[in-house]
Protein backbone atom coordinates (compact mmCIF):
# COMPACT_ATOMS: atom_id res chain seq x y z
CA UNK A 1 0.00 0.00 0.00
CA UNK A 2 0.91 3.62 -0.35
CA UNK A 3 1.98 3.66 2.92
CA UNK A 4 3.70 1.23 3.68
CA UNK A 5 7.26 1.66 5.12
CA UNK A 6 10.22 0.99 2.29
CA UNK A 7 12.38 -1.96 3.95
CA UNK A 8 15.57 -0.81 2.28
CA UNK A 9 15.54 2.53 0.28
CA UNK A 10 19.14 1.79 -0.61
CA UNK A 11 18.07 -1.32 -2.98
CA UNK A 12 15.21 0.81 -4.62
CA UNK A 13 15.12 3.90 -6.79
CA UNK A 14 12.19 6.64 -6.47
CA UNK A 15 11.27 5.16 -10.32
CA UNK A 16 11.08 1.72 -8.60
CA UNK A 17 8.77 2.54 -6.32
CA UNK A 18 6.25 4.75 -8.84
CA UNK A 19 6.50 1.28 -10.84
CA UNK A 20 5.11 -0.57 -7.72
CA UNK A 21 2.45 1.74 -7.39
CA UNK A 22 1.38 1.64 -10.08
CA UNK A 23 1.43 -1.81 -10.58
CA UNK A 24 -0.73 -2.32 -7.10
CA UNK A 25 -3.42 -0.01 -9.14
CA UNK A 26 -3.28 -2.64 -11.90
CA UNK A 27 -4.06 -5.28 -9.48
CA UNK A 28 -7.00 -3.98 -8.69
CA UNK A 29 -8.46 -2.74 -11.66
CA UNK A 30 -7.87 -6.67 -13.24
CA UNK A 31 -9.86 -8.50 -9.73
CA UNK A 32 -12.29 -5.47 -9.73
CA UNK A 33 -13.03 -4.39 -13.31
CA UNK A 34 -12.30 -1.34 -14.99
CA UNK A 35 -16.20 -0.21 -15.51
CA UNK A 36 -16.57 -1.22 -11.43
CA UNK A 37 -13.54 1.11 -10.59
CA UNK A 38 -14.81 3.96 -12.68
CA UNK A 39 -17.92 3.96 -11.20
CA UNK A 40 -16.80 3.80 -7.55
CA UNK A 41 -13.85 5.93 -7.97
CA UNK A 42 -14.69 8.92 -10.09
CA UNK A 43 -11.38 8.36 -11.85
CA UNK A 44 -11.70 9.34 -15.46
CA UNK A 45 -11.86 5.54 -17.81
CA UNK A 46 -9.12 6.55 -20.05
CA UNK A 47 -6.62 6.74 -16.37
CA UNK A 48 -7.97 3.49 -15.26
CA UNK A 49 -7.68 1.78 -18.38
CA UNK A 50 -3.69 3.51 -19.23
CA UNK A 51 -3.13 1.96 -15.65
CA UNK A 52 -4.59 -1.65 -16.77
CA UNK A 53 -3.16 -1.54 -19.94
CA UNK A 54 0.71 -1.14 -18.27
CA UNK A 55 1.43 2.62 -19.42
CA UNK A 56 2.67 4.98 -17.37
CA UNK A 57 0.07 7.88 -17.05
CA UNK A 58 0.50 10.83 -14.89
CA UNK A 59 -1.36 9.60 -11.73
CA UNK A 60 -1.57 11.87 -8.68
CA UNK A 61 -2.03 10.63 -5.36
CA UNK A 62 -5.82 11.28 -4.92
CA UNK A 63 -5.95 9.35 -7.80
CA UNK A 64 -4.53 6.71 -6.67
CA UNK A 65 -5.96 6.28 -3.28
CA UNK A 66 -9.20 6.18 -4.84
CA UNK A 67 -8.59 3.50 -7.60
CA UNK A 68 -7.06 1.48 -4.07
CA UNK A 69 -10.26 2.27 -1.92
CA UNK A 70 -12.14 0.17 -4.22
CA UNK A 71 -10.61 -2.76 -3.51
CA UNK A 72 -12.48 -5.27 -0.78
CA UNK A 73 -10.51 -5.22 2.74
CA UNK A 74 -8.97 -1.98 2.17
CA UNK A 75 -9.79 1.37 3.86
CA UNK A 76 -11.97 4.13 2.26
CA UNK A 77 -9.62 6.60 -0.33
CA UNK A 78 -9.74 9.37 2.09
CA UNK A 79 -8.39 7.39 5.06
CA UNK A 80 -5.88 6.00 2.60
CA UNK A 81 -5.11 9.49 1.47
CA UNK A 82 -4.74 10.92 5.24
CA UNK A 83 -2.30 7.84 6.29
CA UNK A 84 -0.03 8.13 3.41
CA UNK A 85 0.41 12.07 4.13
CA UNK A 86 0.57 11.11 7.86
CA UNK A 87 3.02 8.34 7.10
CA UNK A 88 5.40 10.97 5.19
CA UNK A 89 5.16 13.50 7.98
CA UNK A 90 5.57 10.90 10.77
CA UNK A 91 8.70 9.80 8.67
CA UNK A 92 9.48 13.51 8.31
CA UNK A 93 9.65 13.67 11.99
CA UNK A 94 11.51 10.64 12.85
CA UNK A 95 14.75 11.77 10.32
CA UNK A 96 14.44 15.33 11.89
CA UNK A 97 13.48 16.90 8.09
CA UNK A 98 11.62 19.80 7.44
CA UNK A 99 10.75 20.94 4.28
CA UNK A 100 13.57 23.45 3.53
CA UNK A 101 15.98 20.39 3.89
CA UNK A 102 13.84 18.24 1.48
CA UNK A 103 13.51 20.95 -0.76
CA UNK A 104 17.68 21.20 -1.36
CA UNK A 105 16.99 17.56 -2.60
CA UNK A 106 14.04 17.49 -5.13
CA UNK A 107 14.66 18.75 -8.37
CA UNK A 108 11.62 21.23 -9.21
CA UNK A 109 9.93 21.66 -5.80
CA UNK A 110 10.47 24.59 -3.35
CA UNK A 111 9.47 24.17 0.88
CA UNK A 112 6.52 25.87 0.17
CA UNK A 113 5.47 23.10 -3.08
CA UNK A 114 6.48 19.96 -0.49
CA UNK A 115 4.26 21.29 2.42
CA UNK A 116 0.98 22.32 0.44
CA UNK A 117 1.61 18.79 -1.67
CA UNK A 118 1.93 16.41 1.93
CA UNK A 119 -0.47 18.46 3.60
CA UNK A 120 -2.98 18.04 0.81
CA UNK A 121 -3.50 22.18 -0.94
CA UNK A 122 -1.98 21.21 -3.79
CA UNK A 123 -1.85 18.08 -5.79
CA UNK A 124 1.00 15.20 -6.05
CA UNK A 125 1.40 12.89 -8.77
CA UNK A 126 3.04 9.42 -7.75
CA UNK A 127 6.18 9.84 -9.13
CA UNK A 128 6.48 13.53 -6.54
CA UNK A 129 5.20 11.07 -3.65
CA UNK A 130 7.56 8.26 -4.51
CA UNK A 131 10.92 10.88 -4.51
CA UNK A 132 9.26 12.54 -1.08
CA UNK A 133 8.79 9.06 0.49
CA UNK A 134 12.07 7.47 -0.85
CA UNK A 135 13.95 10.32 0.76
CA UNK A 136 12.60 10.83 4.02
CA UNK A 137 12.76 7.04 4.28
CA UNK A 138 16.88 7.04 2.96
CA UNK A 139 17.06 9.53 5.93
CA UNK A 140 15.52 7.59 7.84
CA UNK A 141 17.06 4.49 7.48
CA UNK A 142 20.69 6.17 8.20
């Protein structure tokens, strides 16, 4: 799941873990449906059926936690959504980061762009959330 912790940041690659992602989407779409998805997530067809198909669409995180809450023994999209922000700022916390120091590391994104995207203003695609997690967990892991 989104949220789960990474086990050993130094044997995977931000890239890696976007793949993974996206590949736990696929999952579900194939043992749910696509149509079934669509209707239960409000994700547009033509994301869903990129993410069946293997491509590699732009997905942001909302996205994704709703295409996941459709799944059977998983929680809601929104309390998937609020753990994996609370799992980044928990980790966050744990490594002693804040988001000036995070900021010197991602390519593209200032402190202000990493707090409104983990605290849920503004949106973040998989890809931003897999670089975000991947660091704070390489911190973490020193």
């Amino acid at each position: 799941m989104l949220y789960d912790d990474i086990e050993d940041p130094e044997s995977t690659t931000p890239a890696e873990l976007r793949a993974a992602y996206l590949s736990e989407l696929a999952t579900v779409i194939a043992e749910v449906g696509a149509p079934t998805v669509a209707d239960r997530s409000d994700v547009a067809r033509e994301t869903i059926d990129a993410i069946a198909a293997g491509e590699e669409p732009t997905v942001e995180l909302e996205t994704a936690a709703a295409v996941l809450g459709v799944a059977e023994d998983t929680p809601p999209a929104d309390a998937i959504l609020l753990e994996t922000r609370d799992h980044l700022l928990m980790g966050m916390t744990t490594a002693v980061l804040d988001v000036d120091t995070i900021a010197v590391e991602m390519d593209g994104m200032d402190a202000k762009q990493i707090q409104q995207k983990i605290e849920g203003r503004a949106p973040m695609t998989l890809g931003e959330f897999a670089r975000l997690q991947h660091f704070i967990a390489s911190r973490n892991d020193r």
